[in-house]
N, C-alpha and C. Protein backbone atom coordinates (compact mmCIF):
# COMPACT_ATOMS: atom_id res chain seq x y z
N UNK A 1 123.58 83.78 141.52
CA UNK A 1 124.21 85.04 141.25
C UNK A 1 123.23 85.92 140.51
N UNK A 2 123.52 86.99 140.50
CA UNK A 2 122.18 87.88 139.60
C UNK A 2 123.44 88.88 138.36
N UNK A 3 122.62 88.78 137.41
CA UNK A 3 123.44 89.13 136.15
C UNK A 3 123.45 90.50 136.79
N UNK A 4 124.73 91.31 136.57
CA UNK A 4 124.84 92.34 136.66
C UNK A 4 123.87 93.21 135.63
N UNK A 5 124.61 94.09 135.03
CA UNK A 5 123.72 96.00 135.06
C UNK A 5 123.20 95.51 133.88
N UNK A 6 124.23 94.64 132.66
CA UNK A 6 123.89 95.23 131.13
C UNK A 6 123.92 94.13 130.55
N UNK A 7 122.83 94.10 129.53
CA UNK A 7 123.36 92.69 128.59
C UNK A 7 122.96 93.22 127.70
N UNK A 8 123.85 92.54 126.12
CA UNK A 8 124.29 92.43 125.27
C UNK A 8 122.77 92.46 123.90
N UNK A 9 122.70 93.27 123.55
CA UNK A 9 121.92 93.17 122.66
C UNK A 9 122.12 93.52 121.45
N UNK A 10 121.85 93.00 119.90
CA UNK A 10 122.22 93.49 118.44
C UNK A 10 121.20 94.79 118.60
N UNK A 11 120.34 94.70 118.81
CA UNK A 11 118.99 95.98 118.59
C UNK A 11 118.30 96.24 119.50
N UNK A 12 117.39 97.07 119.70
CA UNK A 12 116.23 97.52 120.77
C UNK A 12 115.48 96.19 120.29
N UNK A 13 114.71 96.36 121.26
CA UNK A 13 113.40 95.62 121.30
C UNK A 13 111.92 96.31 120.24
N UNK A 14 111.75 95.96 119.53
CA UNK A 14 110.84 96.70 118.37
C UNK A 14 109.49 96.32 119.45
N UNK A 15 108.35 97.63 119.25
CA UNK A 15 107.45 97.55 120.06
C UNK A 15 106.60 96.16 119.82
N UNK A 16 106.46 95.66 118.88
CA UNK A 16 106.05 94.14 118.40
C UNK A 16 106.49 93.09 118.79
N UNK A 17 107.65 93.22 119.51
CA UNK A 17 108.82 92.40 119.78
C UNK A 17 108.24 91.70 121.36
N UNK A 18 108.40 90.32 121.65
CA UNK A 18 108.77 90.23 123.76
C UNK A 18 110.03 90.48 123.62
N UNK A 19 110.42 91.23 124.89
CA UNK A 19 111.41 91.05 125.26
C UNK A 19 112.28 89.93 125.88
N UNK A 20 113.62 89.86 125.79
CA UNK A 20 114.23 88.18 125.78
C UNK A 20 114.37 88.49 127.62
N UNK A 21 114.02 87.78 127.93
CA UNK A 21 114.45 87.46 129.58
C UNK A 21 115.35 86.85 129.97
N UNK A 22 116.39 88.15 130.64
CA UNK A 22 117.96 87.55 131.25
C UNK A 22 117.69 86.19 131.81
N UNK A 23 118.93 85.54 131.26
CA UNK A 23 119.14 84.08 131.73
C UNK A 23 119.03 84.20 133.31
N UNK A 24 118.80 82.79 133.78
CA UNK A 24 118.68 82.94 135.11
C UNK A 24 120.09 82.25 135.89
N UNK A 25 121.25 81.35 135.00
CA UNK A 25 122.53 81.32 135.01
C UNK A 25 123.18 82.04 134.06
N UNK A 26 124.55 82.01 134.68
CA UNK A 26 125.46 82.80 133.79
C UNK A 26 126.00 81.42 132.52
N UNK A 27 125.87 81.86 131.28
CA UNK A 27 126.50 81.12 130.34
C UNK A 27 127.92 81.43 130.13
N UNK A 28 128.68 80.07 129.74
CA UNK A 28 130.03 80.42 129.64
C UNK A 28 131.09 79.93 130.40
N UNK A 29 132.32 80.89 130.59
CA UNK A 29 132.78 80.51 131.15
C UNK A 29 133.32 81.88 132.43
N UNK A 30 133.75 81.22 133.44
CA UNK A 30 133.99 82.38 134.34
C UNK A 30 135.06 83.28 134.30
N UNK A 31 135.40 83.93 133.86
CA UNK A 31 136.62 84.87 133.81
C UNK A 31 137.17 85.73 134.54
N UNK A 32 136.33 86.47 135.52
CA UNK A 32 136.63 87.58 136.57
C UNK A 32 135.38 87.64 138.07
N UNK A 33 136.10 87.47 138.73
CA UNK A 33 135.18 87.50 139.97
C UNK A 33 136.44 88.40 140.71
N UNK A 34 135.72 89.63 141.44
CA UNK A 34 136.58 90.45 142.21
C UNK A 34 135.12 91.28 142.62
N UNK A 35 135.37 91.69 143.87
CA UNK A 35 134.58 92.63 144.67
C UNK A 35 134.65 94.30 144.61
N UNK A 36 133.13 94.89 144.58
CA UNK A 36 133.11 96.28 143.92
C UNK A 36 133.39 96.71 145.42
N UNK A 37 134.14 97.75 144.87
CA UNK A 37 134.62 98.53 145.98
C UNK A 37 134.46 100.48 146.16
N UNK A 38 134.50 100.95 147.48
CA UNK A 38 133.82 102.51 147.07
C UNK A 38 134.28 102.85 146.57
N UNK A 39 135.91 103.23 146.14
CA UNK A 39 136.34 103.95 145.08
C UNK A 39 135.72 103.81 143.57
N UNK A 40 135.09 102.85 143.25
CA UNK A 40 134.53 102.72 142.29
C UNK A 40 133.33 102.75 141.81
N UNK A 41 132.31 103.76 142.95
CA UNK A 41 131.41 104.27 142.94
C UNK A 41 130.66 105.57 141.90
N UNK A 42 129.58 105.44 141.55
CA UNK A 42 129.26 107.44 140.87
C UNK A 42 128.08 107.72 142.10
N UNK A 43 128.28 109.23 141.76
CA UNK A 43 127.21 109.90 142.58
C UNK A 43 126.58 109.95 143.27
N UNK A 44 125.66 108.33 142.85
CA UNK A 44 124.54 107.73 143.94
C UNK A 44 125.13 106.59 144.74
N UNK A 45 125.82 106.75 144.89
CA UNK A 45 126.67 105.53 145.39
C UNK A 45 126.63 104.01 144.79
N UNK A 46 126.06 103.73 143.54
CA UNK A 46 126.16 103.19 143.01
C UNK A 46 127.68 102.80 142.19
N UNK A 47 128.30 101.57 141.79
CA UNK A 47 129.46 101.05 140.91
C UNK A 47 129.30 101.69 139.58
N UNK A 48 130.48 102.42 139.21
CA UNK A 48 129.83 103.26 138.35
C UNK A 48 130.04 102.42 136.72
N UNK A 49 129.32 102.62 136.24
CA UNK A 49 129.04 101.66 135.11
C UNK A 49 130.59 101.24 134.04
N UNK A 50 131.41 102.64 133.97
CA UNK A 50 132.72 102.43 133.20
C UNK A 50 133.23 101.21 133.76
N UNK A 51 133.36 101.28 135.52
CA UNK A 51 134.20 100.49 135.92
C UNK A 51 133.58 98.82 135.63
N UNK A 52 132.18 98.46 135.50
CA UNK A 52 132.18 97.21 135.22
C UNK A 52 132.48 97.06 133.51
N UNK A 53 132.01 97.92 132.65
CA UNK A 53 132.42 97.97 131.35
C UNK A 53 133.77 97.26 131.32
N UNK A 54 134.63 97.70 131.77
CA UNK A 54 136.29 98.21 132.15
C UNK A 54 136.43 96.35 132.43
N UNK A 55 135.50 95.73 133.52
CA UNK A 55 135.87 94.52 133.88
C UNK A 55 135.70 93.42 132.65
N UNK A 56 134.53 93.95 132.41
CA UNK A 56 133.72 92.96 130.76
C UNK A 56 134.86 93.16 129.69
N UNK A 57 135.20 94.47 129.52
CA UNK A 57 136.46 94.08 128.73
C UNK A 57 137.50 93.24 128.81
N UNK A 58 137.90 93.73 129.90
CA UNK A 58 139.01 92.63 130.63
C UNK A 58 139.06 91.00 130.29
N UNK A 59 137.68 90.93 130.68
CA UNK A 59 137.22 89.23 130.14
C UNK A 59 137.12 88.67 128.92
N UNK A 60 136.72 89.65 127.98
CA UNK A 60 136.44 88.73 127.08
C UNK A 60 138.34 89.49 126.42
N UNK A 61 138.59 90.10 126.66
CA UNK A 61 140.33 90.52 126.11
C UNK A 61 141.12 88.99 126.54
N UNK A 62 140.61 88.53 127.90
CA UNK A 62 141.63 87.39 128.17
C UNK A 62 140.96 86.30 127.80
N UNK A 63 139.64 86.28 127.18
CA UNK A 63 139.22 85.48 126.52
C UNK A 63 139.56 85.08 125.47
N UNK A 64 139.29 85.88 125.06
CA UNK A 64 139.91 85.69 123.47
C UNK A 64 141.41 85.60 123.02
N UNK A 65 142.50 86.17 123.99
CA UNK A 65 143.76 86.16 123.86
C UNK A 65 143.95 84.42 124.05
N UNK A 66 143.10 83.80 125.01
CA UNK A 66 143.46 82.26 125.31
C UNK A 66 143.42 81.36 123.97
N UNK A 67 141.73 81.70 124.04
CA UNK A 67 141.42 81.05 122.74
C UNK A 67 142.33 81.06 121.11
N UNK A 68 142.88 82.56 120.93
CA UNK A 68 143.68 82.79 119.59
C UNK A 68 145.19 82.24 120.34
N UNK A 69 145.63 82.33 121.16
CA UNK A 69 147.10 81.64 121.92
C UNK A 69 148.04 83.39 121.55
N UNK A 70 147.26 83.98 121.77
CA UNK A 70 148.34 85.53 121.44
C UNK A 70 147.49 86.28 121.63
N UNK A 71 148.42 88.02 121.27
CA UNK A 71 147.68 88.99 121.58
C UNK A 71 146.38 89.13 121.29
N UNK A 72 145.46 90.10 121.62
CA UNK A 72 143.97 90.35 120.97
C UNK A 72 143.12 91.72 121.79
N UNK A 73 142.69 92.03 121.32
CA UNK A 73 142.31 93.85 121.49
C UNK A 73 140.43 93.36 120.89
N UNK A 74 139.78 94.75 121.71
CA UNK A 74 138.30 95.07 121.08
C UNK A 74 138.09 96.00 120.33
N UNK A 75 137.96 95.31 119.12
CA UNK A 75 137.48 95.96 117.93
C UNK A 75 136.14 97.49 118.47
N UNK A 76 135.38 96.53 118.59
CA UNK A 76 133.54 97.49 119.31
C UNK A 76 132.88 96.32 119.94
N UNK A 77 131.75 97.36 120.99
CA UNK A 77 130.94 96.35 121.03
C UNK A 77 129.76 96.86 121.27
N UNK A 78 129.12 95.84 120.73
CA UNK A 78 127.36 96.14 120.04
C UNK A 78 126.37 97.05 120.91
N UNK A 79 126.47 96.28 121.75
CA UNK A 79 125.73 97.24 122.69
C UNK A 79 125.68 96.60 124.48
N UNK A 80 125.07 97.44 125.13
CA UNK A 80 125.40 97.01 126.77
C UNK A 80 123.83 97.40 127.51
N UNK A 81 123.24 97.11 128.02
CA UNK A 81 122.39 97.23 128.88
C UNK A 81 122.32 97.01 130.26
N UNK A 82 122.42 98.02 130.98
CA UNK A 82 122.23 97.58 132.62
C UNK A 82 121.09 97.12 133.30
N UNK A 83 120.98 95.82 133.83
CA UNK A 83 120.12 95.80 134.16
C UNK A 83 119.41 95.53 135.93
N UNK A 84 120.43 96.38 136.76
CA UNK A 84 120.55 95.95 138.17
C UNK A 84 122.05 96.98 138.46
N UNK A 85 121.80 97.67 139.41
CA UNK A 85 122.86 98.50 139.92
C UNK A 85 123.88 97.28 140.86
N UNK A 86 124.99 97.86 140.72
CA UNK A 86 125.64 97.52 141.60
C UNK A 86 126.05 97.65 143.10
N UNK A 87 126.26 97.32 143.86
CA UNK A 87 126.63 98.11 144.89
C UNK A 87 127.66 97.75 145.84
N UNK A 88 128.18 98.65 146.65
CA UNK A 88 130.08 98.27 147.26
C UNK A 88 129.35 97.23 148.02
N UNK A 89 130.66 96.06 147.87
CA UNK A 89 130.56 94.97 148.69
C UNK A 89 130.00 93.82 147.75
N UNK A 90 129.35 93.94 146.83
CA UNK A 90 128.57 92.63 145.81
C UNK A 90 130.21 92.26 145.34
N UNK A 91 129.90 91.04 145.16
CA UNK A 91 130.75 89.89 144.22
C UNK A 91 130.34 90.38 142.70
N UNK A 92 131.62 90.54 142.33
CA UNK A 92 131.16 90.55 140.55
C UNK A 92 131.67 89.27 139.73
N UNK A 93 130.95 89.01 138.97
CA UNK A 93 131.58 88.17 138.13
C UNK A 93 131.08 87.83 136.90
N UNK A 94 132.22 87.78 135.63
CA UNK A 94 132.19 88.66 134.72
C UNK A 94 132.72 86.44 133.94
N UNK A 95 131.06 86.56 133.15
CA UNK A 95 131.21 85.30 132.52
C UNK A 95 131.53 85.66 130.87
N UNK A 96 132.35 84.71 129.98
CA UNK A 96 132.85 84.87 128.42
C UNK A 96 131.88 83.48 127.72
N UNK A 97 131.49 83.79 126.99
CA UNK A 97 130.79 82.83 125.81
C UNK A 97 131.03 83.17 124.68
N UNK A 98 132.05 82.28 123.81
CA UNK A 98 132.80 82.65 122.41
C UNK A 98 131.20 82.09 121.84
N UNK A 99 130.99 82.85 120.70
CA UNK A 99 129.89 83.33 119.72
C UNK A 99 130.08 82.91 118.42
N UNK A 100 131.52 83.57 117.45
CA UNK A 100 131.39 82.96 116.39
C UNK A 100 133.25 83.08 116.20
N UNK A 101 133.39 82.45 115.55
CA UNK A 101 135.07 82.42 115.09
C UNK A 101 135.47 82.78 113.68
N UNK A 102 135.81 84.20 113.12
CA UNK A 102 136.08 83.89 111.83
C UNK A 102 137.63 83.79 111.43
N UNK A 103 137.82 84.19 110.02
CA UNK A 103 139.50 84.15 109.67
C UNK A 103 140.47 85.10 110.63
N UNK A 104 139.82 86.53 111.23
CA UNK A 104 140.54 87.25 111.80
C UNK A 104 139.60 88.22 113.01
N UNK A 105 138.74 87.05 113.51
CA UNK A 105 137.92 87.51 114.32
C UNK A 105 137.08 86.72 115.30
N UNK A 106 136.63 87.13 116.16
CA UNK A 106 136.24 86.27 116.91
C UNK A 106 135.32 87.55 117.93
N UNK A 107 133.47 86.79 118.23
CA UNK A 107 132.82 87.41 119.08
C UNK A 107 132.38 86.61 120.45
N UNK A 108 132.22 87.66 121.47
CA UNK A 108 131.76 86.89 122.77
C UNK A 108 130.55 87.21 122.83
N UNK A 109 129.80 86.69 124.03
CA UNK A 109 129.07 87.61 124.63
C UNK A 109 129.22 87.38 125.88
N UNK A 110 129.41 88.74 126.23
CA UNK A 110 130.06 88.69 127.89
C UNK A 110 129.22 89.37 129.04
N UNK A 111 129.02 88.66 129.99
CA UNK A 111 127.94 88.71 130.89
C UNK A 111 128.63 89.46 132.21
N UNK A 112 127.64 89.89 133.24
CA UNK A 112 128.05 90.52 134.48
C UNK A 112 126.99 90.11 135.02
N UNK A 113 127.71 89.38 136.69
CA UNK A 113 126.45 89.03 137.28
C UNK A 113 126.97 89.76 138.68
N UNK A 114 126.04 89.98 139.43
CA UNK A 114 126.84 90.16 141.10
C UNK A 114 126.18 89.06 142.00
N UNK A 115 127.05 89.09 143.02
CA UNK A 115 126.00 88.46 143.99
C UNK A 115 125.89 89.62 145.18
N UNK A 116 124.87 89.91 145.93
CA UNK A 116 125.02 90.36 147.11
C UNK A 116 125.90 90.49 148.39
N UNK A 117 125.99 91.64 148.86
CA UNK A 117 126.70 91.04 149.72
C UNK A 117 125.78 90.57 151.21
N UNK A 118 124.67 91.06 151.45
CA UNK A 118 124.43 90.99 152.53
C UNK A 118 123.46 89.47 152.11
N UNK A 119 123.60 88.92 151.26
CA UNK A 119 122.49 87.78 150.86
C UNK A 119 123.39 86.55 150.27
N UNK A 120 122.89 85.50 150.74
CA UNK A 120 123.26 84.13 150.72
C UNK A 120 122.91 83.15 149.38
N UNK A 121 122.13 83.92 148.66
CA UNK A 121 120.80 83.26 147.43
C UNK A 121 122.17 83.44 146.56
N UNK A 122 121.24 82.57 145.52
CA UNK A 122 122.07 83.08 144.10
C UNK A 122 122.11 84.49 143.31
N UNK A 123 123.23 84.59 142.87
CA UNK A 123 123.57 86.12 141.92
C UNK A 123 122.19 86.70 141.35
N UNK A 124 122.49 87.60 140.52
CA UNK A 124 121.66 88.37 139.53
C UNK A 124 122.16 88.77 138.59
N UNK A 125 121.55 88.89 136.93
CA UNK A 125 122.11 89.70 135.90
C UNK A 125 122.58 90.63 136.40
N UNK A 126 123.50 91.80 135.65
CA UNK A 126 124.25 92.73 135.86
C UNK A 126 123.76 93.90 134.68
N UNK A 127 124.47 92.91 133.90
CA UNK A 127 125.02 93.23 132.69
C UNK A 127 125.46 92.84 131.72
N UNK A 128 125.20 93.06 130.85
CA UNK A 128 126.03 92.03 129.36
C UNK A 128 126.41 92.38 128.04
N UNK A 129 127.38 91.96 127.42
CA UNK A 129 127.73 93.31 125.93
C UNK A 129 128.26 91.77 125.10
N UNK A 130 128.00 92.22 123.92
CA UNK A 130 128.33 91.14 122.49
C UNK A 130 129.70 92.08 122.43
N UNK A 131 130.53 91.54 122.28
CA UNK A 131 131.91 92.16 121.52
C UNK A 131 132.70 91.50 120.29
């Protein structure tokens, strides 16, 4: 699968810094797999970025609702990086990795991968956000 658009970072990359290289599996666990579709396109015909945001929420919301056994809402989240467009017809799928657990909180980091549609190989990053 290839990580979708965005992943999850506390900070930029300081010019001193390597940069961390998207995993080449998705960590976690699987939470949402559903297919991008044209209505959910921008401009360039590309998936327009809200709508996978929109999915990553989704995941780690029913993530975390499992894990606490009740309601649960997103506070913020840190940050998102795209790193691979989407496009109508890819498989999305939207992986949860619980992070830390406190008295009245709890973080993921939640991944987006697609797979192709016209290709048989494994996925690609997407995308990914700490929440």
């Amino acid at each position: 699968m290839e990580n979708l658009a965005a992943i999850p970072q506390a900070r930029d990359t300081m010019p001193n810094e390597e940069a961390q290289p998207a995993p080449k599996t998705p960590q976690g666990e699987l939470v949402i797999r559903t297919l991008a579709m044209p209505a959910d396109t921008n401009a360039n015909g590309d998936i327009f970025g809200g709508w996978l945001m929109s999915q990553m929420d989704l995941a780690a919301g029913n993530a975390a609702a499992r894990r606490a056994r009740g309601r649960c809402v997103t506070i913020a989240v840190e940050s998102m990086k795209f790193v691979e467009p989407v496009k109508v017809g890819d498989e999305v799928t939207v992986w949860a990795e619980l992070q830390r657990v406190g008295r009245t909180s709890m973080s993921f980091h939640v991944s987006a991968w697609r797979r192709p549609q016209r290709r048989t190989t494994c996925g690609v990053p997407a995308t990914s956000i700490e929440t």
